[in-house]
N, C-alpha and C. Protein backbone atom coordinates (compact mmCIF):
# COMPACT_ATOMS: atom_id res chain seq x y z
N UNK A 1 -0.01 3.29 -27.50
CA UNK A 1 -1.40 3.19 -27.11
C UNK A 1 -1.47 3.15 -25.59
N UNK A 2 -2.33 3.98 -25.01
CA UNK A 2 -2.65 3.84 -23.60
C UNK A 2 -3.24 2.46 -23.07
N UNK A 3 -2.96 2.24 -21.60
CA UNK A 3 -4.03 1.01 -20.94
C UNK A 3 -5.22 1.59 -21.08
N UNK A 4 -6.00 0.50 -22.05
CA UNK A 4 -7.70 0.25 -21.69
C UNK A 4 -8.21 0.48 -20.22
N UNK A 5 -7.13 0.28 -19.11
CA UNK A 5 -8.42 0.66 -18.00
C UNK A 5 -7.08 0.94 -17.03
N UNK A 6 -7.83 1.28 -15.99
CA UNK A 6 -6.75 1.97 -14.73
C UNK A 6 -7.38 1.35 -13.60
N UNK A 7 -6.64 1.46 -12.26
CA UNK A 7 -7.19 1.25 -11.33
C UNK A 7 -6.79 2.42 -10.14
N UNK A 8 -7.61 3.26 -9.86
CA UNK A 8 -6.96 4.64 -8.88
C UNK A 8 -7.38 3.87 -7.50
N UNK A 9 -6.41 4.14 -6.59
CA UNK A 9 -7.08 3.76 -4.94
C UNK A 9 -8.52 4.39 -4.81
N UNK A 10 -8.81 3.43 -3.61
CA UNK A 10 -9.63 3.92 -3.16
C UNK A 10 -9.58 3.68 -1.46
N UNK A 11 -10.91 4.75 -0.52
CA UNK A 11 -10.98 3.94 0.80
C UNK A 11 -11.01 2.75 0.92
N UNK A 12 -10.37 1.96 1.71
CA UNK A 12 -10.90 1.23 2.27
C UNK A 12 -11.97 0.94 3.52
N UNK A 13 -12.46 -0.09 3.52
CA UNK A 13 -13.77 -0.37 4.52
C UNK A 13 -12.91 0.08 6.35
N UNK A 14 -11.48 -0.16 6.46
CA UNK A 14 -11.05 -0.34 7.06
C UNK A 14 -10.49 1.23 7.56
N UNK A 15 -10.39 1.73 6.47
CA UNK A 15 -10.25 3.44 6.73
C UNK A 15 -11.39 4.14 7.17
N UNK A 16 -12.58 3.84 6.40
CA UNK A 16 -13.54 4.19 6.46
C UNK A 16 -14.50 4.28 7.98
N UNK A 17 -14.51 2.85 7.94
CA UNK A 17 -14.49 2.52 9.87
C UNK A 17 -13.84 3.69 10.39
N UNK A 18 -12.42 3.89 10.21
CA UNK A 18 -11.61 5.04 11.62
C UNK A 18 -11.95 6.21 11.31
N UNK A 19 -12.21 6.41 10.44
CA UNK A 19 -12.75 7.71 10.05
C UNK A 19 -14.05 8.20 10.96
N UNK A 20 -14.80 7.05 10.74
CA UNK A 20 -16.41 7.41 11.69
C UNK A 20 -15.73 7.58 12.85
N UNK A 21 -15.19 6.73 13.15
CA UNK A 21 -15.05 6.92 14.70
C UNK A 21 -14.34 7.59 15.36
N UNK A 22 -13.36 7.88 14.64
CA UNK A 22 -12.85 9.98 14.98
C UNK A 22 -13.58 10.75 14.75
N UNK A 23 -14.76 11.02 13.64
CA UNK A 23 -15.79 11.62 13.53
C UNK A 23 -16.60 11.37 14.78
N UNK A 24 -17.16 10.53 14.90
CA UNK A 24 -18.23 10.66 16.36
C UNK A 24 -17.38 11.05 17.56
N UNK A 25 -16.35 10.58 17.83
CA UNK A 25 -15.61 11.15 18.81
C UNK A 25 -15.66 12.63 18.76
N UNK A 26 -14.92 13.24 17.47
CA UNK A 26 -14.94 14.76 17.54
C UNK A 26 -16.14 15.51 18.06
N UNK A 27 -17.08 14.60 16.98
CA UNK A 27 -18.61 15.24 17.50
C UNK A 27 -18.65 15.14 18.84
N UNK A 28 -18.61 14.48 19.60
CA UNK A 28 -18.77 13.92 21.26
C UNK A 28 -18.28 15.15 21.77
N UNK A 29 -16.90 15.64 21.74
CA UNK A 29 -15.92 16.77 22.04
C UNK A 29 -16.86 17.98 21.88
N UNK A 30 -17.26 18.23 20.72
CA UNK A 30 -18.05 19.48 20.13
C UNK A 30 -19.71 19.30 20.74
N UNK A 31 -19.86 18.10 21.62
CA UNK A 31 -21.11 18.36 22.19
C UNK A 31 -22.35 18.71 21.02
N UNK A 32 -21.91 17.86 19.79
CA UNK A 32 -22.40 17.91 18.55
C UNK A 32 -22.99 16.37 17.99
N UNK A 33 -24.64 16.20 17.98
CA UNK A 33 -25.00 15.04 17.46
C UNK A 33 -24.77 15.28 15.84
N UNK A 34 -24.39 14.13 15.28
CA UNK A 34 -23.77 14.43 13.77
C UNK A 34 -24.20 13.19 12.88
N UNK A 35 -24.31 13.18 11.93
CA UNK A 35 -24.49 12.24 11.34
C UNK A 35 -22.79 12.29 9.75
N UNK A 36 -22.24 11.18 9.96
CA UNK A 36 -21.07 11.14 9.38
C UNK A 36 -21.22 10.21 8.18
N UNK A 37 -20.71 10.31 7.00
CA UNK A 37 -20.26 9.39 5.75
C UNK A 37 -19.37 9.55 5.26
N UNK A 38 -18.92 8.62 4.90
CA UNK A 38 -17.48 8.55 3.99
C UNK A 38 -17.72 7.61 3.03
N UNK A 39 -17.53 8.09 1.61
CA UNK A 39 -17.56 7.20 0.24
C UNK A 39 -16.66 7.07 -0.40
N UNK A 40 -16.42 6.30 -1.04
CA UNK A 40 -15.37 5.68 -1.98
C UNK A 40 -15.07 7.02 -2.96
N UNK A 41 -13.94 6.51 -3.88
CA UNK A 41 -13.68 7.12 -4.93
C UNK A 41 -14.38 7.82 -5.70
N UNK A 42 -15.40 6.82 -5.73
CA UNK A 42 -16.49 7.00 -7.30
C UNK A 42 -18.00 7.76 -6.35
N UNK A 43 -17.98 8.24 -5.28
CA UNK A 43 -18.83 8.71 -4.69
C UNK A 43 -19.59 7.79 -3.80
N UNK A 44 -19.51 6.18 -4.07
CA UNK A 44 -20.56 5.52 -3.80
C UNK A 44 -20.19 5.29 -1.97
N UNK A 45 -21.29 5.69 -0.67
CA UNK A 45 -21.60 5.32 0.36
C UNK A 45 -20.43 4.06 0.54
N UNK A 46 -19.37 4.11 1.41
CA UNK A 46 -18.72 3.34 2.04
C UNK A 46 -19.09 2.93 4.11
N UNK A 47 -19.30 4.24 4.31
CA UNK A 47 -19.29 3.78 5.46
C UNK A 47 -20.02 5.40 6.32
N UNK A 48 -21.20 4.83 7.12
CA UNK A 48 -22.03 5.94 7.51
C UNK A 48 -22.42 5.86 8.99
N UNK A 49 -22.70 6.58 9.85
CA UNK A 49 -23.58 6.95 11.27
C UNK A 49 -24.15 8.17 11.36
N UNK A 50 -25.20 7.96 12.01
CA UNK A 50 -26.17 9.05 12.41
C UNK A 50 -26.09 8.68 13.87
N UNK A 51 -25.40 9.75 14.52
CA UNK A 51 -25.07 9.34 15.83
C UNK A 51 -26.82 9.82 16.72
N UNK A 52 -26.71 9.37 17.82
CA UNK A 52 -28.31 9.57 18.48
C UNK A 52 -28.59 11.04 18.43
N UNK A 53 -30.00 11.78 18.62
CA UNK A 53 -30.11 12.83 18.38
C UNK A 53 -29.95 13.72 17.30
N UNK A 54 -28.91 13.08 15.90
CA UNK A 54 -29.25 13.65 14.62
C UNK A 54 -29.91 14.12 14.11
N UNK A 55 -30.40 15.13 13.66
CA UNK A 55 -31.67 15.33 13.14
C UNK A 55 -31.72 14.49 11.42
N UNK A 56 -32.90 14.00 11.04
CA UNK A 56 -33.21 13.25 9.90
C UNK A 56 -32.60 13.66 8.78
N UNK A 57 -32.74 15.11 8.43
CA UNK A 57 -31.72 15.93 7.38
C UNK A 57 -30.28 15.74 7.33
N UNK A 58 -30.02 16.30 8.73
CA UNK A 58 -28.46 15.39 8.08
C UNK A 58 -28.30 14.42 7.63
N UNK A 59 -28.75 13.15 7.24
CA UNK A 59 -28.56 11.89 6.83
C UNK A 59 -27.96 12.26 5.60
N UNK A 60 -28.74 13.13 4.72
CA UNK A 60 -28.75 13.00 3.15
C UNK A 60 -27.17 14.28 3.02
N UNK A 61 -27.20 15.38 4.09
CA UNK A 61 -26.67 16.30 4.03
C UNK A 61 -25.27 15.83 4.30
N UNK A 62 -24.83 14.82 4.99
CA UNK A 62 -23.60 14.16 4.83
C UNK A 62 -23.30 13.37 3.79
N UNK A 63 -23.71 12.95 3.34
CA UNK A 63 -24.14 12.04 2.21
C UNK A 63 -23.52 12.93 0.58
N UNK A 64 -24.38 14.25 0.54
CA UNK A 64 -24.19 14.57 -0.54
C UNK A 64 -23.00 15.34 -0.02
N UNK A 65 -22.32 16.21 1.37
CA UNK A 65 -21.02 16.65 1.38
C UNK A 65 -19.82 15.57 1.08
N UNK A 66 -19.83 14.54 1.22
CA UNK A 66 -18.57 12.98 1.04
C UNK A 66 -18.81 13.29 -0.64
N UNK A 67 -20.26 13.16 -1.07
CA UNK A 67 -20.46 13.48 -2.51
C UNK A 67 -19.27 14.02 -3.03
N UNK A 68 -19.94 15.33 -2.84
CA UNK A 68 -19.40 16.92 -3.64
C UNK A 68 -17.37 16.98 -3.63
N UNK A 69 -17.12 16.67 -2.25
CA UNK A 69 -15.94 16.20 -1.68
C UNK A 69 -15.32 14.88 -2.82
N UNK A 70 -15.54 13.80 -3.08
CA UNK A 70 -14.86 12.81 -3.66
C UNK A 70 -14.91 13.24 -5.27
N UNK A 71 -16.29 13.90 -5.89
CA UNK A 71 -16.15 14.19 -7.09
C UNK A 71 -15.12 15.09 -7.71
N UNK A 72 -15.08 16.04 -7.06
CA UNK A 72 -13.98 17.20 -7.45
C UNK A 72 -12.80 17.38 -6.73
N UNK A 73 -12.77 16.39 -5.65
CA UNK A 73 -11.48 16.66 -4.75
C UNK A 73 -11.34 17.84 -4.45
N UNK A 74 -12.20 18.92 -3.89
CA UNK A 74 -12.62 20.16 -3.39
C UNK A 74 -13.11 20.13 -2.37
N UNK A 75 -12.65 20.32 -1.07
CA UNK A 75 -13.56 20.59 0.03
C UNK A 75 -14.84 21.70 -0.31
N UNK A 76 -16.57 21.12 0.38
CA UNK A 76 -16.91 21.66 -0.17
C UNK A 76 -17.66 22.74 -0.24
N UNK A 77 -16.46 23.53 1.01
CA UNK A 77 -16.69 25.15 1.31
C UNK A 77 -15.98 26.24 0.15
N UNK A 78 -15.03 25.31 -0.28
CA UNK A 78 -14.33 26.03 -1.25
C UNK A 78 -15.18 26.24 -2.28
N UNK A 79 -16.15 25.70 -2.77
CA UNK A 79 -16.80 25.89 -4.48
C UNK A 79 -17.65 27.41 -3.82
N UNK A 80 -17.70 27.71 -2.38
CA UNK A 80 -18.77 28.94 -3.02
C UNK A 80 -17.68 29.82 -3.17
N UNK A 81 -16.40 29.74 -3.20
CA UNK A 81 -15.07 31.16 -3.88
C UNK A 81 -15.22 30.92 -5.21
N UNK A 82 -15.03 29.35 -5.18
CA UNK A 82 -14.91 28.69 -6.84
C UNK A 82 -16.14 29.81 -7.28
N UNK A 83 -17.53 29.74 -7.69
CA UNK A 83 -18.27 30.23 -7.79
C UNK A 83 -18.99 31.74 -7.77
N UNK A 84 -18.87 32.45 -6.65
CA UNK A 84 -19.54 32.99 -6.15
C UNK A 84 -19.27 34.65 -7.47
N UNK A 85 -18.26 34.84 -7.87
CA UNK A 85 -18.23 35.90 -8.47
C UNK A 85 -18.59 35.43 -9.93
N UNK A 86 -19.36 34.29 -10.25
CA UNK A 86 -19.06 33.72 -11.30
C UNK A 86 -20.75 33.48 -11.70
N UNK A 87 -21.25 34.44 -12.37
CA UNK A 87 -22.86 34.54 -12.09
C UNK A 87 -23.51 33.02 -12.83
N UNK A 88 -23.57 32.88 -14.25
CA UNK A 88 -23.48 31.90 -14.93
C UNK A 88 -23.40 30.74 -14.16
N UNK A 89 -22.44 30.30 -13.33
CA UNK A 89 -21.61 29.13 -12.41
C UNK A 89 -22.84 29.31 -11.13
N UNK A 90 -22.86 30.62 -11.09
CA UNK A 90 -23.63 30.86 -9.71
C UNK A 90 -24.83 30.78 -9.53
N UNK A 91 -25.53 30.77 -10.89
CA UNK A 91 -27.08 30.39 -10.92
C UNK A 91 -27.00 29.00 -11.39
N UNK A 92 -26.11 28.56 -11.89
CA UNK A 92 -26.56 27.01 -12.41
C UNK A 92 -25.83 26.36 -11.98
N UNK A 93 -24.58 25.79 -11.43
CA UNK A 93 -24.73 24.94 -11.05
C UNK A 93 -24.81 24.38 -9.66
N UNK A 94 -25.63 25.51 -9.20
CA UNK A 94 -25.71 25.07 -7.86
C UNK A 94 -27.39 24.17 -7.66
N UNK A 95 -27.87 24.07 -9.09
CA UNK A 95 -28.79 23.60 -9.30
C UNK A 95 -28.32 21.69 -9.20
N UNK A 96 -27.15 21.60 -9.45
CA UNK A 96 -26.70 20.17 -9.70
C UNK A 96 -27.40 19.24 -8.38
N UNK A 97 -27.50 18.51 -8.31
CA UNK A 97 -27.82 17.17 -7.59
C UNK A 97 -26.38 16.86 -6.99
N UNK A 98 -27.39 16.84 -5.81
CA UNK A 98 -26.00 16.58 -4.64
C UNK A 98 -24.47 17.39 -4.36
N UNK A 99 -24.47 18.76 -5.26
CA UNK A 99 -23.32 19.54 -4.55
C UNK A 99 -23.80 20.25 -4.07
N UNK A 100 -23.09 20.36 -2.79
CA UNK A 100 -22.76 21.48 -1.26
C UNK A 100 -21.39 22.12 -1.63
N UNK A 101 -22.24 23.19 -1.33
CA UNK A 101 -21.59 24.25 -1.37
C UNK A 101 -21.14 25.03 0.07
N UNK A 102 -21.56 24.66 1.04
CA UNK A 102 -21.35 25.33 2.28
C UNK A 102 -20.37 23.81 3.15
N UNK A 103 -19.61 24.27 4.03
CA UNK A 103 -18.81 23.65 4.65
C UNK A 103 -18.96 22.29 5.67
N UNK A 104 -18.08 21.45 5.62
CA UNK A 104 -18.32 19.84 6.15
C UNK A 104 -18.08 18.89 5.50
N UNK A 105 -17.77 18.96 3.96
CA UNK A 105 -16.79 17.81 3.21
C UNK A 105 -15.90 18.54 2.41
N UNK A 106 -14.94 17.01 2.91
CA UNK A 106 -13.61 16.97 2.13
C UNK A 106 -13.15 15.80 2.08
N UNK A 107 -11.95 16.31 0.63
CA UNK A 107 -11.81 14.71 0.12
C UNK A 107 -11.01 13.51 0.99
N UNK A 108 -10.94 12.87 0.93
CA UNK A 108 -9.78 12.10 1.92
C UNK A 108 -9.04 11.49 1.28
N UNK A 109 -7.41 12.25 1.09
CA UNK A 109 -6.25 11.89 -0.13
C UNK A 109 -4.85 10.92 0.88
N UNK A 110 -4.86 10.02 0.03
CA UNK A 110 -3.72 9.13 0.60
C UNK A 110 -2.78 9.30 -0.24
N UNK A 111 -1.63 9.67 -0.41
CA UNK A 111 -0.51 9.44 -0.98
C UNK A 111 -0.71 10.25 -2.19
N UNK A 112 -1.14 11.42 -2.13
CA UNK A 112 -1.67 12.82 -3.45
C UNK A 112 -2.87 12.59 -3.83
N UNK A 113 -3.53 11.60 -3.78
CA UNK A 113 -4.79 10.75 -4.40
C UNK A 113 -6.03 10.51 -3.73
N UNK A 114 -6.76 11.35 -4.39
CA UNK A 114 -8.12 11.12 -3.93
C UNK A 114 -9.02 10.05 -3.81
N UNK A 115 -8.89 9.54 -2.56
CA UNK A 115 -9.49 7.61 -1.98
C UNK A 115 -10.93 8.04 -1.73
N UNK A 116 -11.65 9.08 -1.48
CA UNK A 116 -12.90 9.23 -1.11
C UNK A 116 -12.94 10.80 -0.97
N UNK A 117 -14.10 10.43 0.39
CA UNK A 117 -14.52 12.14 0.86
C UNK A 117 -15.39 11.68 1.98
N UNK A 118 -15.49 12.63 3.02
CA UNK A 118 -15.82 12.63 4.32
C UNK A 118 -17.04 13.89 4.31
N UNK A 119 -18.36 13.38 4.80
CA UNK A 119 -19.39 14.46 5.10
C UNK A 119 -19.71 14.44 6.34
N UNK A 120 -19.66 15.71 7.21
CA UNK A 120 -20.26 15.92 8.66
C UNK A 120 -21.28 16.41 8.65
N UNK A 121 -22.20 16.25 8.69
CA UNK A 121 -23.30 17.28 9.14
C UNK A 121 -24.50 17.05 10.22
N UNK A 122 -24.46 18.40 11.43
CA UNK A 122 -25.52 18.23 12.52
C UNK A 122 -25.57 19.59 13.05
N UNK A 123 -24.59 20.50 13.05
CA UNK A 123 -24.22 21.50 13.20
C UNK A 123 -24.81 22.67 12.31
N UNK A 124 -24.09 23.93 12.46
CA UNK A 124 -23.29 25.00 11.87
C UNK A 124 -22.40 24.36 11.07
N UNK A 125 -22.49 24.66 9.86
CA UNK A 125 -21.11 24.13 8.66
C UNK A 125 -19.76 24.45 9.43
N UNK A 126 -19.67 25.69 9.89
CA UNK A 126 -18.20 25.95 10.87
C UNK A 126 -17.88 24.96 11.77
N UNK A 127 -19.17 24.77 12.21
CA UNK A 127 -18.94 23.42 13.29
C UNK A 127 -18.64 21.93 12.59
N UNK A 128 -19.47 21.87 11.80
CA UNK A 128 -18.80 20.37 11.05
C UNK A 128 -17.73 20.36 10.13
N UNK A 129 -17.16 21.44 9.73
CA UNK A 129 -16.21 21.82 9.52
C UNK A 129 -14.56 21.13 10.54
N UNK A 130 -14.81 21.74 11.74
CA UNK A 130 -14.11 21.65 12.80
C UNK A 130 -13.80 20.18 12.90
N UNK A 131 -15.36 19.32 13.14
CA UNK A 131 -15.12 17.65 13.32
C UNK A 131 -14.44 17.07 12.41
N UNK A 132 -14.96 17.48 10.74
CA UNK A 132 -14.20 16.72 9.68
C UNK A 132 -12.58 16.70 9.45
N UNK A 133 -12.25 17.95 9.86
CA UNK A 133 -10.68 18.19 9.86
C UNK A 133 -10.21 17.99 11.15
N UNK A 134 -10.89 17.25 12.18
CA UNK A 134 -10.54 16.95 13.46
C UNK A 134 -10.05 15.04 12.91
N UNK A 135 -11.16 14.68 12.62
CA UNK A 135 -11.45 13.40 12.18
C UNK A 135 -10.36 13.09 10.70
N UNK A 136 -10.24 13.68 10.26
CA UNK A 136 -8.69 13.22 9.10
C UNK A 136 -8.35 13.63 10.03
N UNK A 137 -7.75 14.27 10.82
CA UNK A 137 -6.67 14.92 11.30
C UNK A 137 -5.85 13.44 12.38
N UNK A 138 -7.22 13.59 13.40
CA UNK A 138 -6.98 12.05 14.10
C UNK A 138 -6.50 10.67 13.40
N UNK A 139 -7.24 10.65 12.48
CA UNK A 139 -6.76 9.17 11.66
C UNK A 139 -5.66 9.28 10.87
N UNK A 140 -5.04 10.50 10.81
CA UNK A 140 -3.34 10.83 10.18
C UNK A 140 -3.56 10.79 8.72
N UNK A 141 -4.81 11.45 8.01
CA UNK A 141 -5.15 12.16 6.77
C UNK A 141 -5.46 13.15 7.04
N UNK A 142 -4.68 14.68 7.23
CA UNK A 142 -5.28 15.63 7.81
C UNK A 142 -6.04 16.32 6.15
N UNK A 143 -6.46 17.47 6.24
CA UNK A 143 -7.27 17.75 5.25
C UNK A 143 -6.18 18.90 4.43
């Protein structure tokens, strides 16, 4: 018989912290106001900034990239390949709540294992792209 329950890592508050703050840094570099999140395992908001000058949209738009990122352990520029030739896939589920499909989250894996996910967004997806894999990269989780 299997264990009744498991326990998978997750971020910590303490990762989460360095994470922003290689994130705003990167942004700083990229001359990019950004608004950054990083969530736990299970998707849920761990740790967030909307650096000054953000625009209001990004708030949610980082938010649901850490999303899309921690659920599937897919960065989440990759689902429009996942997708895109895939008509069925391509009309529906991009209807889902809270997946991004265009670039700026990814998951953040410690030791093979998916601990969270990281959302940038203020930019060009290319551009928050750049910060998020700047930002693992800095805190020695590269992407």
């Amino acid at each position: 018989m299997s264990a009744p329950t498991f326990a998978p890592p997750t971020v910590s508050a303490a990762l989460a912290r360095t994470l922003l703050d290689t994130a705003v840094a990167a942004s700083e570099v990229h001359g990019q106001a950004s608004a950054i999140a990083v969530v736990d395992n299970s998707g849920v908001l761990k740790g967030f900034v909307r650096m000054d000058g953000a625009a209001l949209l990004t708030v949610q738009i980082a938010q649901d990239k850490a999303y899309t990122a921690a659920s599937f352990g897919l960065a989440t520029h990759e689902w429009h390949d996942f997708i895109k030739d895939d008509a069925p896939l391509a009309d529906g589920i991009v209807h889902t709540s809270r997946l991004v499909v265009f670039g700026g989250g990814y998951p953040i894996r410690v030791g093979g294992a998916v601990v969270g996910g990281i959302g940038v967004s203020g930019g060009h997806y290319s551009d928050d792209m750049k910060i998020a894999t700047a930002a693992l990269a800095d805190a020695g989780y590269p992407a």
